[in-house]
N, C-alpha and C. Protein backbone atom coordinates (compact mmCIF):
# COMPACT_ATOMS: atom_id res chain seq x y z
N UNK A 1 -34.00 -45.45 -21.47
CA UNK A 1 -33.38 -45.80 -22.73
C UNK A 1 -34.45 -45.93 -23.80
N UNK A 2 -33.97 -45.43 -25.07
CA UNK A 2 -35.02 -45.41 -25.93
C UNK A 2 -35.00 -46.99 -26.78
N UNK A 3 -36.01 -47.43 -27.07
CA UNK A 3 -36.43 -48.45 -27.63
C UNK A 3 -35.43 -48.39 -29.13
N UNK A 4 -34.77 -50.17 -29.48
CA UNK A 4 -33.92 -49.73 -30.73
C UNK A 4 -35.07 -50.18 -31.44
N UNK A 5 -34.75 -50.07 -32.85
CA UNK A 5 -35.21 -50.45 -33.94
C UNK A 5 -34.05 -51.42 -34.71
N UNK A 6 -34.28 -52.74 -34.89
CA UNK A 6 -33.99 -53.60 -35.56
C UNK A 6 -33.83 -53.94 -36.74
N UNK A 7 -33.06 -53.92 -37.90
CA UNK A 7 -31.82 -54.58 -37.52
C UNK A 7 -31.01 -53.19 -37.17
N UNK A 8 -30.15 -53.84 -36.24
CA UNK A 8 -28.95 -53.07 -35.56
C UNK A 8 -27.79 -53.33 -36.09
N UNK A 9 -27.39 -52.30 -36.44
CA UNK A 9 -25.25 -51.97 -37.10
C UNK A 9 -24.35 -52.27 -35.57
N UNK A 10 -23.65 -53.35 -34.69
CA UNK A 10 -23.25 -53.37 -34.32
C UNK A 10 -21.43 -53.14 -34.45
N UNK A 11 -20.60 -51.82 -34.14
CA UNK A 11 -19.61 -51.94 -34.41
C UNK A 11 -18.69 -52.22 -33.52
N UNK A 12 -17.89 -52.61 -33.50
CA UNK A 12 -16.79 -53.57 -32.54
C UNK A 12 -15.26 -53.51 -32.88
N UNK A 13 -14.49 -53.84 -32.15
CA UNK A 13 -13.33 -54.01 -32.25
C UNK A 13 -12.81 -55.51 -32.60
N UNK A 14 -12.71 -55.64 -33.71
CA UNK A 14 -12.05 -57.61 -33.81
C UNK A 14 -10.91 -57.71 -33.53
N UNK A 15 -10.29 -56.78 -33.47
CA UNK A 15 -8.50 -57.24 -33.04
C UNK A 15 -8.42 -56.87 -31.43
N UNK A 16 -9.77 -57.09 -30.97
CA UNK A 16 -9.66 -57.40 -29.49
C UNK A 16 -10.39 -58.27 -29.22
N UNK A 17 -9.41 -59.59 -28.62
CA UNK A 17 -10.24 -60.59 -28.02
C UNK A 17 -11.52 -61.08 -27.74
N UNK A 18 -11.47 -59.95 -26.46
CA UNK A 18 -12.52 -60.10 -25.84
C UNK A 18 -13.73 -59.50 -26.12
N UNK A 19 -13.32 -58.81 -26.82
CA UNK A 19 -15.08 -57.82 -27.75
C UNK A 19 -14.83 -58.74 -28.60
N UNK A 20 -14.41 -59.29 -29.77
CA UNK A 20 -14.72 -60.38 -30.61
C UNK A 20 -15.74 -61.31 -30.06
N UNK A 21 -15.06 -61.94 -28.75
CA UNK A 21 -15.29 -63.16 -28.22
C UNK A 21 -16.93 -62.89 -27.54
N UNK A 22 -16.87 -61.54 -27.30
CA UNK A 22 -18.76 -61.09 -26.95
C UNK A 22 -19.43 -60.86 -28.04
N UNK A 23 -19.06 -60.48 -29.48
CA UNK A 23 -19.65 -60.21 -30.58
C UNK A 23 -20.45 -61.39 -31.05
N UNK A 24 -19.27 -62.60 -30.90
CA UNK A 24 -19.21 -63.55 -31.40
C UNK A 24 -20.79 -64.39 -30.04
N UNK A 25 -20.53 -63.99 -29.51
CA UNK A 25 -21.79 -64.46 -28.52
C UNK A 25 -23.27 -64.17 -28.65
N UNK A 26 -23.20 -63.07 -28.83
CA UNK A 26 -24.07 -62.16 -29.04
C UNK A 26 -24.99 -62.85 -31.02
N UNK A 27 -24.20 -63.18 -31.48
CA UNK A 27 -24.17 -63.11 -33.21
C UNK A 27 -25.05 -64.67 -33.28
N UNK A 28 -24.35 -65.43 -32.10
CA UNK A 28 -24.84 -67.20 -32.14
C UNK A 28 -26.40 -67.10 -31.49
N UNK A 29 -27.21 -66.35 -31.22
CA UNK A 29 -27.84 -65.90 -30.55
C UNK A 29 -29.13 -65.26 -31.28
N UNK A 30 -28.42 -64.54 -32.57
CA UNK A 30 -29.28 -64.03 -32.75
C UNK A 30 -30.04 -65.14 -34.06
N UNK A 31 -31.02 -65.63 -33.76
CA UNK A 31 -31.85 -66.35 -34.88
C UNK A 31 -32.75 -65.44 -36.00
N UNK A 32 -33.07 -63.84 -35.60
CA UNK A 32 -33.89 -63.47 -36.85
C UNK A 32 -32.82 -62.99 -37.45
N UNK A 33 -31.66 -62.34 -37.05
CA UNK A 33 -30.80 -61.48 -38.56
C UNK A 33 -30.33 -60.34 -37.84
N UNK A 34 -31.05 -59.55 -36.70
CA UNK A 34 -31.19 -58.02 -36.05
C UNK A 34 -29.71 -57.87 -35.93
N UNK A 35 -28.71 -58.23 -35.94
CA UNK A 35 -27.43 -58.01 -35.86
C UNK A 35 -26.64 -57.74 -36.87
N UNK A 36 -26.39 -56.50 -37.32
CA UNK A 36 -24.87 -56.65 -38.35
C UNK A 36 -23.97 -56.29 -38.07
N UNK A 37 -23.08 -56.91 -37.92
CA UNK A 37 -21.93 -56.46 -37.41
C UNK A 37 -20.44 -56.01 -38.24
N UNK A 38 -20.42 -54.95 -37.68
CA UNK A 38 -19.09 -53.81 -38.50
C UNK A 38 -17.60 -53.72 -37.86
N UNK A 39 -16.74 -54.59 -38.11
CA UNK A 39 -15.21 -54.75 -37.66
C UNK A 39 -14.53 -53.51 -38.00
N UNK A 40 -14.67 -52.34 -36.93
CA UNK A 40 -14.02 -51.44 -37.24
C UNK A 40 -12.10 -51.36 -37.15
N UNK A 41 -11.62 -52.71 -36.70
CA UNK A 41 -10.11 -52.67 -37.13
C UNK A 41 -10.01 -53.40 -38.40
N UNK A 42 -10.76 -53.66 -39.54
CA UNK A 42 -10.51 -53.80 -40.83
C UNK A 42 -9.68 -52.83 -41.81
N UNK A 43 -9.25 -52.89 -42.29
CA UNK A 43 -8.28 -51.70 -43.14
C UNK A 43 -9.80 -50.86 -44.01
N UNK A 44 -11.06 -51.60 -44.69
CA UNK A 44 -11.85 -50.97 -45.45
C UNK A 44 -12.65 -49.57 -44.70
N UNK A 45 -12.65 -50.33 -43.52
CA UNK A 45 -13.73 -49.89 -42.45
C UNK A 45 -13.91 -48.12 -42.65
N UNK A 46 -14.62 -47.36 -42.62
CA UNK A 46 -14.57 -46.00 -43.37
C UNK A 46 -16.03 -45.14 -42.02
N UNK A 47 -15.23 -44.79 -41.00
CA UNK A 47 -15.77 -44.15 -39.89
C UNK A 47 -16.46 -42.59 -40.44
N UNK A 48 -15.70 -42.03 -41.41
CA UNK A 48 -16.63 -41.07 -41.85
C UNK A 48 -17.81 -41.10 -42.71
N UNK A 49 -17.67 -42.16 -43.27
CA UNK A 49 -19.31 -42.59 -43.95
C UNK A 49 -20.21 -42.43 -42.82
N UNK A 50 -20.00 -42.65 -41.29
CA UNK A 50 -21.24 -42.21 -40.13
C UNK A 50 -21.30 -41.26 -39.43
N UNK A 51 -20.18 -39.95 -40.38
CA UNK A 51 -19.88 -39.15 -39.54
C UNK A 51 -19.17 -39.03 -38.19
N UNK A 52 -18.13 -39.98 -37.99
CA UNK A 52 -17.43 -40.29 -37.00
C UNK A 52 -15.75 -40.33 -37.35
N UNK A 53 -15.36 -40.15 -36.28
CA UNK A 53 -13.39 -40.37 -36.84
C UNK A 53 -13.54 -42.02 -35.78
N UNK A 54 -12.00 -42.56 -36.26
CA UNK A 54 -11.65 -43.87 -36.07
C UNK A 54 -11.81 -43.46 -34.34
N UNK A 55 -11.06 -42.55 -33.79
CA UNK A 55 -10.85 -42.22 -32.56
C UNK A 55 -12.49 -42.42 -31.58
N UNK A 56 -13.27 -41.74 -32.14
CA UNK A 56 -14.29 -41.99 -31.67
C UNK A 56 -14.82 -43.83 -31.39
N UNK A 57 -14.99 -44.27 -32.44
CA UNK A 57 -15.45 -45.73 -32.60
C UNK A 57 -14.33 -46.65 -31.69
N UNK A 58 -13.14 -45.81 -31.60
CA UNK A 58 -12.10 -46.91 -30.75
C UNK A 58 -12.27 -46.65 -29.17
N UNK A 59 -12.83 -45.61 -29.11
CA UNK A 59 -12.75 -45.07 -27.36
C UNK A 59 -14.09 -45.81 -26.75
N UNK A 60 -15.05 -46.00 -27.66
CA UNK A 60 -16.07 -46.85 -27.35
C UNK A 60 -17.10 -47.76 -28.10
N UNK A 61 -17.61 -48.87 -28.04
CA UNK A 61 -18.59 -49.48 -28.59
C UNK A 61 -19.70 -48.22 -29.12
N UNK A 62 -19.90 -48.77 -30.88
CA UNK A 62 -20.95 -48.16 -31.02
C UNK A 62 -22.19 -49.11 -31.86
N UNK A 63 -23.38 -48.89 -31.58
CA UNK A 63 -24.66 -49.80 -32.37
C UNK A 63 -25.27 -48.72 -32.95
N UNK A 64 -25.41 -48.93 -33.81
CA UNK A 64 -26.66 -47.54 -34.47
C UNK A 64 -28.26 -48.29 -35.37
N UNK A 65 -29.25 -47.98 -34.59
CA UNK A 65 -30.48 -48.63 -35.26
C UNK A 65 -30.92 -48.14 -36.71
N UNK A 66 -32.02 -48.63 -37.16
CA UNK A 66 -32.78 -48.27 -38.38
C UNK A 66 -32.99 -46.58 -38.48
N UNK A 67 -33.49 -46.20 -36.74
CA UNK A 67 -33.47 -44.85 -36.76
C UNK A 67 -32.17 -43.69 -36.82
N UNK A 68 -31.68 -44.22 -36.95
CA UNK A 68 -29.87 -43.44 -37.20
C UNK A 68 -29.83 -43.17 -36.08
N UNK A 69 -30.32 -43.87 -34.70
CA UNK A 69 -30.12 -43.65 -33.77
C UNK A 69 -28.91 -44.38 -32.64
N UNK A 70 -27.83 -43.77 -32.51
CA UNK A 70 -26.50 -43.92 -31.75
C UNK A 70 -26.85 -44.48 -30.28
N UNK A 71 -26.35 -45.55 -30.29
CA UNK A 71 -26.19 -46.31 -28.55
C UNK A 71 -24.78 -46.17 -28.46
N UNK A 72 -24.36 -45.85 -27.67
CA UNK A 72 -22.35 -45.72 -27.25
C UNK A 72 -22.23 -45.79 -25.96
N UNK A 73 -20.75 -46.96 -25.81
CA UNK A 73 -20.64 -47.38 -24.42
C UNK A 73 -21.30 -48.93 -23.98
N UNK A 74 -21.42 -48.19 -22.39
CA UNK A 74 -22.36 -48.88 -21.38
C UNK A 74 -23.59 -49.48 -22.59
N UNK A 75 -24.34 -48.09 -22.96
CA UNK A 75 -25.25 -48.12 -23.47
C UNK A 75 -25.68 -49.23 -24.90
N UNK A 76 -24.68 -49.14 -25.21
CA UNK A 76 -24.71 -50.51 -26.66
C UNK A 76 -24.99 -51.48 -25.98
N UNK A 77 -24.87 -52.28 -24.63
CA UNK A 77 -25.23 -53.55 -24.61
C UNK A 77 -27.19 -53.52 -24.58
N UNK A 78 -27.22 -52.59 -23.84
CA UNK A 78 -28.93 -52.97 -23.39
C UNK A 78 -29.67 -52.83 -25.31
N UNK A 79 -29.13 -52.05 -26.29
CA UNK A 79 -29.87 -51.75 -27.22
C UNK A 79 -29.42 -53.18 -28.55
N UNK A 80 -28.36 -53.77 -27.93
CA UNK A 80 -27.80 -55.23 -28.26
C UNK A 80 -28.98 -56.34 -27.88
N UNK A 81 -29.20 -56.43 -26.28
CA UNK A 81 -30.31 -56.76 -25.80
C UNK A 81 -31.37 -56.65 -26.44
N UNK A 82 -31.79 -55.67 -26.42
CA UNK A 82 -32.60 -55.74 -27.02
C UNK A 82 -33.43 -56.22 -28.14
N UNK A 83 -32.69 -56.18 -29.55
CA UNK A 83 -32.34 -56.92 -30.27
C UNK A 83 -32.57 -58.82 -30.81
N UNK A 84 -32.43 -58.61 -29.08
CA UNK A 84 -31.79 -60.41 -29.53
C UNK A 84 -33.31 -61.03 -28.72
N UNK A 85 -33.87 -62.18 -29.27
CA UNK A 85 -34.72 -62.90 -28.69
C UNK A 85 -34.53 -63.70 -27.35
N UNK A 86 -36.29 -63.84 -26.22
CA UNK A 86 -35.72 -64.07 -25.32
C UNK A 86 -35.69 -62.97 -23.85
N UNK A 87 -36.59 -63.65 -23.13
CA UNK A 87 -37.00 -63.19 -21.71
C UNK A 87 -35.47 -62.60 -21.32
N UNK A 88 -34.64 -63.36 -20.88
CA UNK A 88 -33.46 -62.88 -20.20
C UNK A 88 -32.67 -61.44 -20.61
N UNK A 89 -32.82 -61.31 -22.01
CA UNK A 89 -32.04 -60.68 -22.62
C UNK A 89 -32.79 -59.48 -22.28
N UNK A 90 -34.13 -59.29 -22.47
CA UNK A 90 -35.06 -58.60 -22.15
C UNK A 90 -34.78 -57.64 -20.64
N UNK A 91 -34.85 -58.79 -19.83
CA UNK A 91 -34.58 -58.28 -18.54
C UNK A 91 -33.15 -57.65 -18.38
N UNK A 92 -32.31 -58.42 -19.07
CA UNK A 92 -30.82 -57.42 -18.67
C UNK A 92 -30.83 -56.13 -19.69
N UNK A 93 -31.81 -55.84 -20.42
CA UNK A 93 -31.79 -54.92 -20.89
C UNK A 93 -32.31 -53.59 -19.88
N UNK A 94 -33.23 -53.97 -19.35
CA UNK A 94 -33.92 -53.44 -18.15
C UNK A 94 -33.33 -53.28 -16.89
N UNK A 95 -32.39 -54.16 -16.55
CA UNK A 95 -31.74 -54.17 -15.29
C UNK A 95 -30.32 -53.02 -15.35
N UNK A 96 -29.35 -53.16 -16.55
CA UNK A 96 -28.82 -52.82 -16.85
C UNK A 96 -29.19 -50.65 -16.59
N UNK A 97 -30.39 -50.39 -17.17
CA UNK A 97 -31.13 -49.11 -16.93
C UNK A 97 -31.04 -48.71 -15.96
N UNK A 98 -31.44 -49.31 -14.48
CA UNK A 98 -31.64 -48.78 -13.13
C UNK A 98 -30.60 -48.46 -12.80
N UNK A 99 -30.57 -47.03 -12.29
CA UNK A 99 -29.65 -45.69 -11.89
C UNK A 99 -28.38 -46.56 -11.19
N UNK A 100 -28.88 -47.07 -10.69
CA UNK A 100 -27.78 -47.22 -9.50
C UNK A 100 -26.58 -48.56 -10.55
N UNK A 101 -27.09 -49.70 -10.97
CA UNK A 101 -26.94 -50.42 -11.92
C UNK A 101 -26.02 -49.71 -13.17
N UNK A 102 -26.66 -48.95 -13.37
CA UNK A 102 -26.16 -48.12 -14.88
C UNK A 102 -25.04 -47.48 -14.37
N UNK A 103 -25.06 -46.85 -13.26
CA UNK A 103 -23.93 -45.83 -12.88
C UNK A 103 -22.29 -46.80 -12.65
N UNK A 104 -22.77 -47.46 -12.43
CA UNK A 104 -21.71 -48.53 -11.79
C UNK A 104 -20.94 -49.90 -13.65
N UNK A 105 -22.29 -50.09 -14.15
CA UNK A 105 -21.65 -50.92 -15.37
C UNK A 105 -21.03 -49.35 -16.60
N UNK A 106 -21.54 -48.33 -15.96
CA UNK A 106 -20.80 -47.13 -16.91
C UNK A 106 -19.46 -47.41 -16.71
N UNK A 107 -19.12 -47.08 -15.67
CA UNK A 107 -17.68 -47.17 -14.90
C UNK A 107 -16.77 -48.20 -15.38
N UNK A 108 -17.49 -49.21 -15.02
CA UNK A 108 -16.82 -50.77 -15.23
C UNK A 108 -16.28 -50.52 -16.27
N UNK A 109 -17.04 -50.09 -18.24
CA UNK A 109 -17.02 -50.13 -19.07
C UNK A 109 -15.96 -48.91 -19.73
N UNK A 110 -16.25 -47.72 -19.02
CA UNK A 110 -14.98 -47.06 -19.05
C UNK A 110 -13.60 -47.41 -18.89
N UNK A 111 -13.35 -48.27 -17.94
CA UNK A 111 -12.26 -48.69 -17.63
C UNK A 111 -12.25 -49.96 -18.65
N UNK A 112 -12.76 -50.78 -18.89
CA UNK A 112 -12.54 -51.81 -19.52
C UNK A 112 -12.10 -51.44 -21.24
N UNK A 113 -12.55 -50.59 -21.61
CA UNK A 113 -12.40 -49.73 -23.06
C UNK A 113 -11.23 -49.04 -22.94
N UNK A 114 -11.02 -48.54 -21.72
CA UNK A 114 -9.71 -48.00 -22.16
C UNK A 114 -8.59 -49.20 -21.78
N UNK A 115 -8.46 -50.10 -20.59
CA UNK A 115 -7.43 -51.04 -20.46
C UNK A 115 -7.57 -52.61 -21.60
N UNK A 116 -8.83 -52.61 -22.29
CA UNK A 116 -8.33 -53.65 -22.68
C UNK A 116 -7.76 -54.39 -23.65
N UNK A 117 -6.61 -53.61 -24.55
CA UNK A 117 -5.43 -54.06 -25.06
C UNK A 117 -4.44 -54.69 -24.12
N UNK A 118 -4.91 -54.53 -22.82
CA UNK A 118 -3.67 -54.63 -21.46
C UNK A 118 -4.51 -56.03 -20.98
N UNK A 119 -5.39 -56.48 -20.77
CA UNK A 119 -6.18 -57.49 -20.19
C UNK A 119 -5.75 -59.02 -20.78
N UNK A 120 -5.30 -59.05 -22.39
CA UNK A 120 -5.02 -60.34 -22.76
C UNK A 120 -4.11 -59.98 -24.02
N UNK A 121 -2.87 -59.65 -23.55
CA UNK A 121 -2.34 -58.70 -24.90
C UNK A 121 -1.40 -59.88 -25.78
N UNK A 122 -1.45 -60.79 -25.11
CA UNK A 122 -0.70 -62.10 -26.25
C UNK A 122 -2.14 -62.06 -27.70
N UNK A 123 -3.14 -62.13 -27.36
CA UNK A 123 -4.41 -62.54 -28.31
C UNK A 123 -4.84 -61.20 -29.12
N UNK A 124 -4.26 -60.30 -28.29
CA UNK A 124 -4.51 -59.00 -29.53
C UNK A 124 -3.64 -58.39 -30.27
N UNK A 125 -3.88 -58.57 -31.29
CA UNK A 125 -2.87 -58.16 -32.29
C UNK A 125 -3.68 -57.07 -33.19
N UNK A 126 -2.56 -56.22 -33.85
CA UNK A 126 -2.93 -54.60 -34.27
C UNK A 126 -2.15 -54.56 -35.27
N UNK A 127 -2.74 -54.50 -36.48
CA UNK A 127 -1.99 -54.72 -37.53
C UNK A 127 -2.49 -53.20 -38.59
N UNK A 128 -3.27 -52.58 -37.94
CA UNK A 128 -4.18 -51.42 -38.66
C UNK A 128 -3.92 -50.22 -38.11
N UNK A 129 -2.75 -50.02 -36.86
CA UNK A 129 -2.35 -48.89 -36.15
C UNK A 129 -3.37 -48.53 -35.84
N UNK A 130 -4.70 -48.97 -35.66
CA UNK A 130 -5.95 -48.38 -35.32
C UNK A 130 -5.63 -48.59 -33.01
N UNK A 131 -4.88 -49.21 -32.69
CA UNK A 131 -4.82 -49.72 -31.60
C UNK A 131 -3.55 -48.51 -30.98
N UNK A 132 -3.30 -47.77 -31.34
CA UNK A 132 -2.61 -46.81 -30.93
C UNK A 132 -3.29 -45.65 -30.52
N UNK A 133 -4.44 -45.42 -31.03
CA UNK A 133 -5.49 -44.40 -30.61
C UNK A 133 -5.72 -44.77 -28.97
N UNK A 134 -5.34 -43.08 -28.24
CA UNK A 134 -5.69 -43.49 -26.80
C UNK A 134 -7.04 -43.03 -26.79
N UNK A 135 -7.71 -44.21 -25.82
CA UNK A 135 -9.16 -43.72 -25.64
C UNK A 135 -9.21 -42.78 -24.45
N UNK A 136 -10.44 -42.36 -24.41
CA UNK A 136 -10.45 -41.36 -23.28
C UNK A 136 -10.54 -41.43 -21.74
């Protein structure tokens, strides 16, 4: 994985729970700033300003560094990690990498991106038809 460059555009889903509720983790955390974070179910939110459609940004987490460089997926947490101050974070950035590790939180994350409007669907609410996009 390539090294991010700081500050990081973190974009997310807020009208899902549980990516809120990790954003929101992630955000208390960070003490220098390296985090900005972009609520792509906002009505303003404008996916082609990065060269992207809504579809894309909804099928998966995306972070993009200083270098206009794209983390998507699996891959956004370790370059999140990265980011954030702090031995641990460090290491799960690293742990997260190893083949066998990576192959397996890919998976997890596939499935979790596409089921989780289904995981806690009283707390997610979709008011932007952006939640009708099937992911892949």
């Amino acid at each position: 994985m390539k090294k991010v460059t700081p500050p990081i555009r973190i974009f997310f889903d807020g009208s899902c729970s549980v990516c809120a509720s990790e954003i929101r983790h992630y955000k208390s955390r960070d003490i220098h700033g390296n985090l900005l974070l972009v609520d792509i179910s906002k009505e303003d939110f404008q996916p082609e300003k990065y060269g992207k459609t809504m579809e894309d940004f909804m099928t998966q987490m995306h972070v993009l560094d200083q270098q206009g460089q794209f983390f998507l997926g699996v891959n956004a947490f370790p370059a999140i990690w990265q980011a954030l101050p702090g031995r641990l974070f460090a290491f799960l950035a690293m742990f997260m990498m190893l083949p066998g590790i990576h192959s397996v939180a890919r998976l997890a994350y596939i499935l979790f991106a596409k089921y989780r409007r289904n995981l806690f669907p009283k707390k997610n609410k979709c008011e932007t038809g952006t939640c009708d996009i099937k992911p892949l």
